[in-house]
C-alpha atoms as a PDB file:
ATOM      1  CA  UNK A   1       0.000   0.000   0.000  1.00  0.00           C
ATOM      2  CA  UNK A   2       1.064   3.653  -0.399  1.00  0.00           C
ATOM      3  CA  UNK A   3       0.428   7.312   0.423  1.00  0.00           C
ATOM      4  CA  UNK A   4       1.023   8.394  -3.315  1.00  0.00           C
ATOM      5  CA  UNK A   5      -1.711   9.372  -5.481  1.00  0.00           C
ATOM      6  CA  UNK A   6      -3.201   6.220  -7.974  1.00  0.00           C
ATOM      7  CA  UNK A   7      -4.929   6.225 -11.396  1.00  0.00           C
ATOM      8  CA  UNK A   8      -7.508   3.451 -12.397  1.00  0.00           C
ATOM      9  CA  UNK A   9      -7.124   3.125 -15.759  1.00  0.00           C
ATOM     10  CA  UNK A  10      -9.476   2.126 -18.589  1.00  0.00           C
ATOM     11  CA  UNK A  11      -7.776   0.609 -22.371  1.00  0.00           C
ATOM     12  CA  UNK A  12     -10.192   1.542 -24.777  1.00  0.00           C
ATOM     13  CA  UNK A  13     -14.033   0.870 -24.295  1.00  0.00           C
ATOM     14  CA  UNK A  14     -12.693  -2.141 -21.790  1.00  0.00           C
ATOM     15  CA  UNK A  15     -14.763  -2.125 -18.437  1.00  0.00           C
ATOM     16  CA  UNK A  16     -11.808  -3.589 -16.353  1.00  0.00           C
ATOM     17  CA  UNK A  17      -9.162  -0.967 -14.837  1.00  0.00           C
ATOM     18  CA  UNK A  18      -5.536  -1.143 -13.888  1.00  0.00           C
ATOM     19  CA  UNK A  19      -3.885   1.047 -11.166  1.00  0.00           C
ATOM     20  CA  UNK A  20      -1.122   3.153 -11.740  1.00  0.00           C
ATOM     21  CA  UNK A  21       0.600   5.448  -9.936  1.00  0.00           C
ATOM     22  CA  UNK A  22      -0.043   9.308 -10.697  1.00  0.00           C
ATOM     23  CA  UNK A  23       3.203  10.424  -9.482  1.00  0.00           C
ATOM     24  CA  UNK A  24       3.962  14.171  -9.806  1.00  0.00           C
ATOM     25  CA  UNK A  25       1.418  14.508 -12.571  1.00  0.00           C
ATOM     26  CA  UNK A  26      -2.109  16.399 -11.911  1.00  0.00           C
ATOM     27  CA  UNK A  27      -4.873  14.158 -12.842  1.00  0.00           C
ATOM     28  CA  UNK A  28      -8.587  14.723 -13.362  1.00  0.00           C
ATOM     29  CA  UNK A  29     -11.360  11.959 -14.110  1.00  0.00           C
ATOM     30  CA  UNK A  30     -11.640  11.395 -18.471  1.00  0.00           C
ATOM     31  CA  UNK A  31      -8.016  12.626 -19.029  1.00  0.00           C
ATOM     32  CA  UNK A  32      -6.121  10.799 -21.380  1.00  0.00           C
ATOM     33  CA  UNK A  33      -2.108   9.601 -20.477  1.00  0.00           C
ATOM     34  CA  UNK A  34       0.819   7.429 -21.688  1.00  0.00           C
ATOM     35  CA  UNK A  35       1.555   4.314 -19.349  1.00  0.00           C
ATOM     36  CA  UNK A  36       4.021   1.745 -19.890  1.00  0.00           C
ATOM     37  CA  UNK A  37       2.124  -1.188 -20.889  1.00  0.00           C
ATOM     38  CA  UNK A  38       4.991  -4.555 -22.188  1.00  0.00           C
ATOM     39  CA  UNK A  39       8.061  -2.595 -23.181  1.00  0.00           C
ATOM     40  CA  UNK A  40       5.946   0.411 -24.979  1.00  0.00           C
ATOM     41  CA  UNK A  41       3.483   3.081 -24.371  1.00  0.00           C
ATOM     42  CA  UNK A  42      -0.392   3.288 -24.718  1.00  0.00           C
ATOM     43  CA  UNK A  43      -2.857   6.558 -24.524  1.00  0.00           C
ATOM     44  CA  UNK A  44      -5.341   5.121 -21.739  1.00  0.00           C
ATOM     45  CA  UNK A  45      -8.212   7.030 -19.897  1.00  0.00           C
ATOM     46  CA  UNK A  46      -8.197   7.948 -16.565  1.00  0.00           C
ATOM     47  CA  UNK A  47     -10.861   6.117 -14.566  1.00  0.00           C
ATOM     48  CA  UNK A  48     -10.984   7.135 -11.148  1.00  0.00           C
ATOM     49  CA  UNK A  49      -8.153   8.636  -9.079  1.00  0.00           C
ATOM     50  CA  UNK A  50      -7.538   6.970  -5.815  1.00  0.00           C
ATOM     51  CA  UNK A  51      -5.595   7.282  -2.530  1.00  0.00           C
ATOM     52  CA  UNK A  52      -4.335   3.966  -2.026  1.00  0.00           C
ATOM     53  CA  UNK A  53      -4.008   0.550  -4.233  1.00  0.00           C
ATOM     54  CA  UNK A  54      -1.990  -2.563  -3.625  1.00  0.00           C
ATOM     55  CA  UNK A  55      -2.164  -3.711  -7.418  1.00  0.00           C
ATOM     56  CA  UNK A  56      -0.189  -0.391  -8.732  1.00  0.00           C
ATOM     57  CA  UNK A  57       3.300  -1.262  -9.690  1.00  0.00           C
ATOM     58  CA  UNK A  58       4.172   1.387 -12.727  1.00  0.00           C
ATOM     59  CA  UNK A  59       4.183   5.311 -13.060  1.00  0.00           C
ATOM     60  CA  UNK A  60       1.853   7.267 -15.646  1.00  0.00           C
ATOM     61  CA  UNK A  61       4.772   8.399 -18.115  1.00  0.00           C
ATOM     62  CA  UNK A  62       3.205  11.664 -18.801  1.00  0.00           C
ATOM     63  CA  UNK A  63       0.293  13.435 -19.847  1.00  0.00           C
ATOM     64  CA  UNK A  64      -1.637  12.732 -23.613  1.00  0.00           C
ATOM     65  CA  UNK A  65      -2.145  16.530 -25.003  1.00  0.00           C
ATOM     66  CA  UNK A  66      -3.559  15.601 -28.011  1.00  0.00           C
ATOM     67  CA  UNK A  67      -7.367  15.560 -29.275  1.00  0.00           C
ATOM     68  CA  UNK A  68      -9.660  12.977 -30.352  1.00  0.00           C
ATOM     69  CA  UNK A  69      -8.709  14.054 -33.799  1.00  0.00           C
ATOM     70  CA  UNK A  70      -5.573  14.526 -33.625  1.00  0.00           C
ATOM     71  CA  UNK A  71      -5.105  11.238 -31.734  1.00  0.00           C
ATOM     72  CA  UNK A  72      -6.950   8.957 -34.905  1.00  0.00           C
ATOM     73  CA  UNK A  73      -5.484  10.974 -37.846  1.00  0.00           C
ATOM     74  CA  UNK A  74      -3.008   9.157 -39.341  1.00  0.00           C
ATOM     75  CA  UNK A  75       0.063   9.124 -42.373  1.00  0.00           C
ATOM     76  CA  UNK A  76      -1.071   7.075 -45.845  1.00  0.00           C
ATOM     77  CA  UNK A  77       1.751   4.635 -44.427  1.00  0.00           C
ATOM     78  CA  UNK A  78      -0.283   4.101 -41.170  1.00  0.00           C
ATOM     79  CA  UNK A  79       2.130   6.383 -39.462  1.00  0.00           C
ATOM     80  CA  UNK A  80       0.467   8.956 -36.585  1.00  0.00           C
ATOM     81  CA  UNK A  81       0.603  12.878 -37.272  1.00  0.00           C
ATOM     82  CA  UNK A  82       0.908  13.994 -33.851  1.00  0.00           C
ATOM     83  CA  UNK A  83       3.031  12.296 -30.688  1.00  0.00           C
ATOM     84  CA  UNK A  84       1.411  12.586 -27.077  1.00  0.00           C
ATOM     85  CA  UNK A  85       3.084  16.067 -25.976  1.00  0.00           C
ATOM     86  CA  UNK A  86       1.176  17.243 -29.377  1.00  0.00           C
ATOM     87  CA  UNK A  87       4.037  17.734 -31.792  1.00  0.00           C
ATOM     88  CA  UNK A  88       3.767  17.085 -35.825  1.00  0.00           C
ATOM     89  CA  UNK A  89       4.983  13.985 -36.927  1.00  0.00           C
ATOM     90  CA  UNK A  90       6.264  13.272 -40.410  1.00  0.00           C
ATOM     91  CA  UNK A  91       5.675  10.047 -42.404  1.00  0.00           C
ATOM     92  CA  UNK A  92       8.605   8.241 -40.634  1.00  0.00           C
ATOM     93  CA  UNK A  93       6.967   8.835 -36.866  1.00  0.00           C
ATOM     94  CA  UNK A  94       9.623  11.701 -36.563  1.00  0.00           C
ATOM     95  CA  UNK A  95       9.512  15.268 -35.301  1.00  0.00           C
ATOM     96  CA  UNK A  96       8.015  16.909 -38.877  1.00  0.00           C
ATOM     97  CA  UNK A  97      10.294  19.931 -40.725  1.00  0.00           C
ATOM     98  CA  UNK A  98       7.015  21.906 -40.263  1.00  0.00           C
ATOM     99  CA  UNK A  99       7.206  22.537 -36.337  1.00  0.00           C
ATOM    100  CA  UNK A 100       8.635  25.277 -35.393  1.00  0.00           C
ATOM    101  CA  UNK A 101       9.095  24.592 -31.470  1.00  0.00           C
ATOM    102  CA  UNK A 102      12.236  23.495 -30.094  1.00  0.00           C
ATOM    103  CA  UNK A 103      12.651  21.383 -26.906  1.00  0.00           C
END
């Protein structure tokens, strides 16, 4: 058990949650993140947000910035447009010569 925060969280239209830990993020009911889910990252939902769990084992990774749209569209090769901090992609699933914002 633990004093941190904890996220329930929900894969899709799935009914069945999974706790994470919310760690220094600030976390609302229906926001979307990135957890580490078998040595890569999915966008999940945010469930419920909890004060204790004994199942949570993994961090949230950070927050998902990016809307609905933004989230399906998607290169001719299958490729996404956008990453989860909300930056263009190009075709390759690299930073795109079009944004102008540098980390």
């Amino acid at each position: 058990m633990s004093d941190q925060k904890i996220v329930a969280v929900k894969f899709g239209e799935s009914e069945k949650t999974y706790d994470y830990f919310a760690g220094a993020f600030d976390v609302a009911v229906g926001q979307r993140v990135m957890v580490p889910v078998r040595g890569r990252e999915a966008s999940v939902t945010i469930a419920e947000v909890k004060d204790h769990s004994d199942a949570a084992k993994l961090t949230i990774l950070r927050l998902d910035v990016r809307t609905d749209e933004q989230r399906a569209a998607k290169h001719p090769n299958g490729q996404h447009m956008w990453s989860p901090d909300g930056t263009l992609l190009n075709e390759n699933g690299k930073r795109s010569v079009f944004d102008d914002v540098d980390r």
